[in-house]
C-alpha atoms as a PDB file:
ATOM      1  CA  UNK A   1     -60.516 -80.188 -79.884  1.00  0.00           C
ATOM      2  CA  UNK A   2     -63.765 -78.462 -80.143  1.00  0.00           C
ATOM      3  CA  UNK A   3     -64.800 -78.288 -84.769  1.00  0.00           C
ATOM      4  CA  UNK A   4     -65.481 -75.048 -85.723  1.00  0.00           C
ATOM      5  CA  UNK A   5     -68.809 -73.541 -87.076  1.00  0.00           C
ATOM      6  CA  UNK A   6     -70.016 -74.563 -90.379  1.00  0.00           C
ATOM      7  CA  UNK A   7     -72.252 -71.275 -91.014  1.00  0.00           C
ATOM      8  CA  UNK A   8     -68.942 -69.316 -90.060  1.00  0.00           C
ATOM      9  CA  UNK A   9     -66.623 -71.381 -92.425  1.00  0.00           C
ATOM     10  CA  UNK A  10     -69.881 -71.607 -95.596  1.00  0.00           C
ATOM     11  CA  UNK A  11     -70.068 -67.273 -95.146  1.00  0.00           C
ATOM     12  CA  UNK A  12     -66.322 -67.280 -95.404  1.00  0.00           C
ATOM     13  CA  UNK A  13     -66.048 -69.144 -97.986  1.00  0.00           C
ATOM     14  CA  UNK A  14     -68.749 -67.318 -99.606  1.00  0.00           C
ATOM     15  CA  UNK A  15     -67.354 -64.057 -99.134  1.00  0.00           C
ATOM     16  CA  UNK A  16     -63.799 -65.027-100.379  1.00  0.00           C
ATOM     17  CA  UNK A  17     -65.394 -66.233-103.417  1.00  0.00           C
ATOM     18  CA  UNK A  18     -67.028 -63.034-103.912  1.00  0.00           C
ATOM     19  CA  UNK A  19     -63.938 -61.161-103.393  1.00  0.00           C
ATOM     20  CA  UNK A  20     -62.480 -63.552-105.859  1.00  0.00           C
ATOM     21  CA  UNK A  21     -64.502 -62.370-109.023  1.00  0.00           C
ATOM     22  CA  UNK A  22     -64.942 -59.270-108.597  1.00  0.00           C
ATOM     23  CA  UNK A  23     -60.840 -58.741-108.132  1.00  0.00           C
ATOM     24  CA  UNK A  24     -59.531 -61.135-110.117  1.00  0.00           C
ATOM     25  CA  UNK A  25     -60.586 -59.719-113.866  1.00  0.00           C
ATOM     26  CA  UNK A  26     -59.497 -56.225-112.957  1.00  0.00           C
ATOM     27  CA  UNK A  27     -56.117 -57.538-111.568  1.00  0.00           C
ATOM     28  CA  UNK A  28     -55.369 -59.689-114.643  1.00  0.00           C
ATOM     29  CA  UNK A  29     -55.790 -56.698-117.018  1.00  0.00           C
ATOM     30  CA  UNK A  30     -54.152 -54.197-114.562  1.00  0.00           C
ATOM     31  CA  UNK A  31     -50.851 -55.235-114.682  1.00  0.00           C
ATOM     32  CA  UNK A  32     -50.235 -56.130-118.115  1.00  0.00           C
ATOM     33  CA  UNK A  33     -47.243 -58.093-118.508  1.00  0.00           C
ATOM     34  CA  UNK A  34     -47.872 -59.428-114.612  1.00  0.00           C
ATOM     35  CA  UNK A  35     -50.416 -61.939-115.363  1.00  0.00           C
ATOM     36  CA  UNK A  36     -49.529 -65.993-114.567  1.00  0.00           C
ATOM     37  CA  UNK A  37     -48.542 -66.639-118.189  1.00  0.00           C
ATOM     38  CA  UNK A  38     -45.865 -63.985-118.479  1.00  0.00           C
ATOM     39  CA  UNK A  39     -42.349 -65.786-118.595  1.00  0.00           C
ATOM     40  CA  UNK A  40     -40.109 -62.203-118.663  1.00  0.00           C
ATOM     41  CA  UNK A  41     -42.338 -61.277-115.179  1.00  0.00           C
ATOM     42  CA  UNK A  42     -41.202 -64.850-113.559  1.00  0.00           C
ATOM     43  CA  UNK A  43     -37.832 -64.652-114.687  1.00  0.00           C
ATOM     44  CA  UNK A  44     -37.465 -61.120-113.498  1.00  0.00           C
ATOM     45  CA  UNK A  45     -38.647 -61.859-110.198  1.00  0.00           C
ATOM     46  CA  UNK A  46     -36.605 -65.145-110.212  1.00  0.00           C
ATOM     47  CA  UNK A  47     -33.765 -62.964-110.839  1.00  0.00           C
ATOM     48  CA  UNK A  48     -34.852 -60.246-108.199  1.00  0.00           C
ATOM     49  CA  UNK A  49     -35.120 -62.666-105.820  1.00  0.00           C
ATOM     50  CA  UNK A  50     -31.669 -64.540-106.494  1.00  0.00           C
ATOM     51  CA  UNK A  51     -30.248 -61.311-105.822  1.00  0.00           C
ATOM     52  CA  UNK A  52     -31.466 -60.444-102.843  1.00  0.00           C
ATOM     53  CA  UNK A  53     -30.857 -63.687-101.621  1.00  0.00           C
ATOM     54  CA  UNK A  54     -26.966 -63.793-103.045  1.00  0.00           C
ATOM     55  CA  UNK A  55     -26.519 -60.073-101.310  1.00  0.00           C
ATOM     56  CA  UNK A  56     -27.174 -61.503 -97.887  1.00  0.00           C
ATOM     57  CA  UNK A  57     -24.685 -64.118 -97.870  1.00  0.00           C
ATOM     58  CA  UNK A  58     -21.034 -63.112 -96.740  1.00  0.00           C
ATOM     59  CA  UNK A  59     -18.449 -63.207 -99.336  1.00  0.00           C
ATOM     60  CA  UNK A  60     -16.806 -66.656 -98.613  1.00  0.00           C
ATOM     61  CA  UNK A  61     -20.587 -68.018 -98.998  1.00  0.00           C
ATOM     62  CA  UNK A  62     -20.797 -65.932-102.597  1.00  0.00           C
ATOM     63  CA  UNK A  63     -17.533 -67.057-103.434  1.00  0.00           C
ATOM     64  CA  UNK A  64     -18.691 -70.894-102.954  1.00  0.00           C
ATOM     65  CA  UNK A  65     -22.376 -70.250-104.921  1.00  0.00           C
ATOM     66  CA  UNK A  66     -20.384 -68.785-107.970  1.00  0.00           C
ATOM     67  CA  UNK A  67     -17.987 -71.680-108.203  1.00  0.00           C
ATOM     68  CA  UNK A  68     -20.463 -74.366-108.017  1.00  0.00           C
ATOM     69  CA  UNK A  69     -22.665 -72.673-110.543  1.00  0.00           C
ATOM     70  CA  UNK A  70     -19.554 -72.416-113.024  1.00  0.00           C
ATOM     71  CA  UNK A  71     -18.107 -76.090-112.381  1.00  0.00           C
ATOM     72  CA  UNK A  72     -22.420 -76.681-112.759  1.00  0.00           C
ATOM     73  CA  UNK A  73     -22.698 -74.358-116.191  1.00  0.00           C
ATOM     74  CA  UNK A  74     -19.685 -76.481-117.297  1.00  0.00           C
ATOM     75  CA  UNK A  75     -20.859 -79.837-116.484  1.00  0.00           C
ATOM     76  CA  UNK A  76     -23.782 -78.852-118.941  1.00  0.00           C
ATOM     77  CA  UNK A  77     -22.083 -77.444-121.787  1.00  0.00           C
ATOM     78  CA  UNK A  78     -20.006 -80.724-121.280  1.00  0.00           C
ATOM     79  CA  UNK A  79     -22.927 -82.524-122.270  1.00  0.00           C
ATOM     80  CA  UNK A  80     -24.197 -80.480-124.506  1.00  0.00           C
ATOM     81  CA  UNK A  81     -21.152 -81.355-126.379  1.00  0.00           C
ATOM     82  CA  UNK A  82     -21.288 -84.752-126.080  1.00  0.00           C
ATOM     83  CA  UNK A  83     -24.665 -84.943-127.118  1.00  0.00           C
ATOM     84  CA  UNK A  84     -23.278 -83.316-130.060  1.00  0.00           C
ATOM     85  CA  UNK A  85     -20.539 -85.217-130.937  1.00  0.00           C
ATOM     86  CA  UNK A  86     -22.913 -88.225-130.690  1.00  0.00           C
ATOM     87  CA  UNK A  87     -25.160 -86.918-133.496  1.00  0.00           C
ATOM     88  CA  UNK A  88     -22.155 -86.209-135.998  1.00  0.00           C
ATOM     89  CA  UNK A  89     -20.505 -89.673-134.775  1.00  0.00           C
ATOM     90  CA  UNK A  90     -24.038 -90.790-135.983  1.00  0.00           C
ATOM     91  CA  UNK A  91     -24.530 -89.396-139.298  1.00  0.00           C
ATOM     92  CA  UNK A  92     -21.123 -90.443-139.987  1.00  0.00           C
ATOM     93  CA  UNK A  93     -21.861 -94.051-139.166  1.00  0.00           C
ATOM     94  CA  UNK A  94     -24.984 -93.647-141.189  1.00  0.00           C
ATOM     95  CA  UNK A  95     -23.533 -92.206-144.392  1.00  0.00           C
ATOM     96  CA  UNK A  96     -21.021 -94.993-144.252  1.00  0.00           C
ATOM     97  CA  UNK A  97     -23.799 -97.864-143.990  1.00  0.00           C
ATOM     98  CA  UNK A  98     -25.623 -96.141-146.510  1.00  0.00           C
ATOM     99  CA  UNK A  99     -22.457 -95.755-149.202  1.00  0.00           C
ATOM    100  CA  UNK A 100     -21.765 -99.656-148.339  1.00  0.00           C
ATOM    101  CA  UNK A 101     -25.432-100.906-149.316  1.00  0.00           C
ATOM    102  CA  UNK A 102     -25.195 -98.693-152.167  1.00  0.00           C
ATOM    103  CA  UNK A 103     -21.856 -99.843-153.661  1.00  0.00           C
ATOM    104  CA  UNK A 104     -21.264-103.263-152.447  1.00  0.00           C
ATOM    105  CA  UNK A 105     -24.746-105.150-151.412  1.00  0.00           C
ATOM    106  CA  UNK A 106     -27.057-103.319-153.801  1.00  0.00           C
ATOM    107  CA  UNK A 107     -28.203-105.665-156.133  1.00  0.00           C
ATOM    108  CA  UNK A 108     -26.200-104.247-159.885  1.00  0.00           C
ATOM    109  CA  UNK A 109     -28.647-103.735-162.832  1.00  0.00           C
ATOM    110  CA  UNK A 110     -27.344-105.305-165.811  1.00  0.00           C
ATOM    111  CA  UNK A 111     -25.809-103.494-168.556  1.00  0.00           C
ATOM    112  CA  UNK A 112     -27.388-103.296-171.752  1.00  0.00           C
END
């Protein structure tokens, strides 16, 4: 294995970064709505590219993805509601403590 040149690998890497900033400001204010920050633009493509992928299966395959993302959409609504039920199961725990200390272990003021 012979190591390449490192004059032709420095004036690559010279040119690319040349390239690089005098593209990337103009590319960045372009597209508005395209840049790297832009969560609708992701999820758009995200979606784009779900579809195209879902559209090439054959319809047993399409069948099977649907079904395990329902039983998988299920299993987290599932928790979701447990994680609910917790809380309230808490706050009810925590209104009883709190109405206990009050009425029976508070210390009573005296009556004058």
């Amino acid at each position: 294995m012979s190591s390449p040149n490192p004059k032709n690998w420095q004036q690559r890497l010279q040119d690319l970064e040349a390239e690089l900033n005098q593209s990337t400001p103009d590319a960045v204010h372009s597209r508005p709505g395209k840049g790297q920050g832009s969560q609708p633009a992701m999820l758009d493509d995200l979606v784009t590219r779900s579809n195209t992928w879902l559209q090439g299966l054959s319809t047993p395959a399409k069948v099977a993805v649907l079904a395990g993302l329902m039983v998988g959409g299920l299993v987290v609504v599932g928790m979701v509601l447990r994680l609910v039920q917790l809380a309230v199961q808490l706050a009810i725990l925590a209104a009883i403590g709190y109405i206990g200390y009050r009425f029976i272990l508070a210390p009573k003021s005296p009556k004058d």
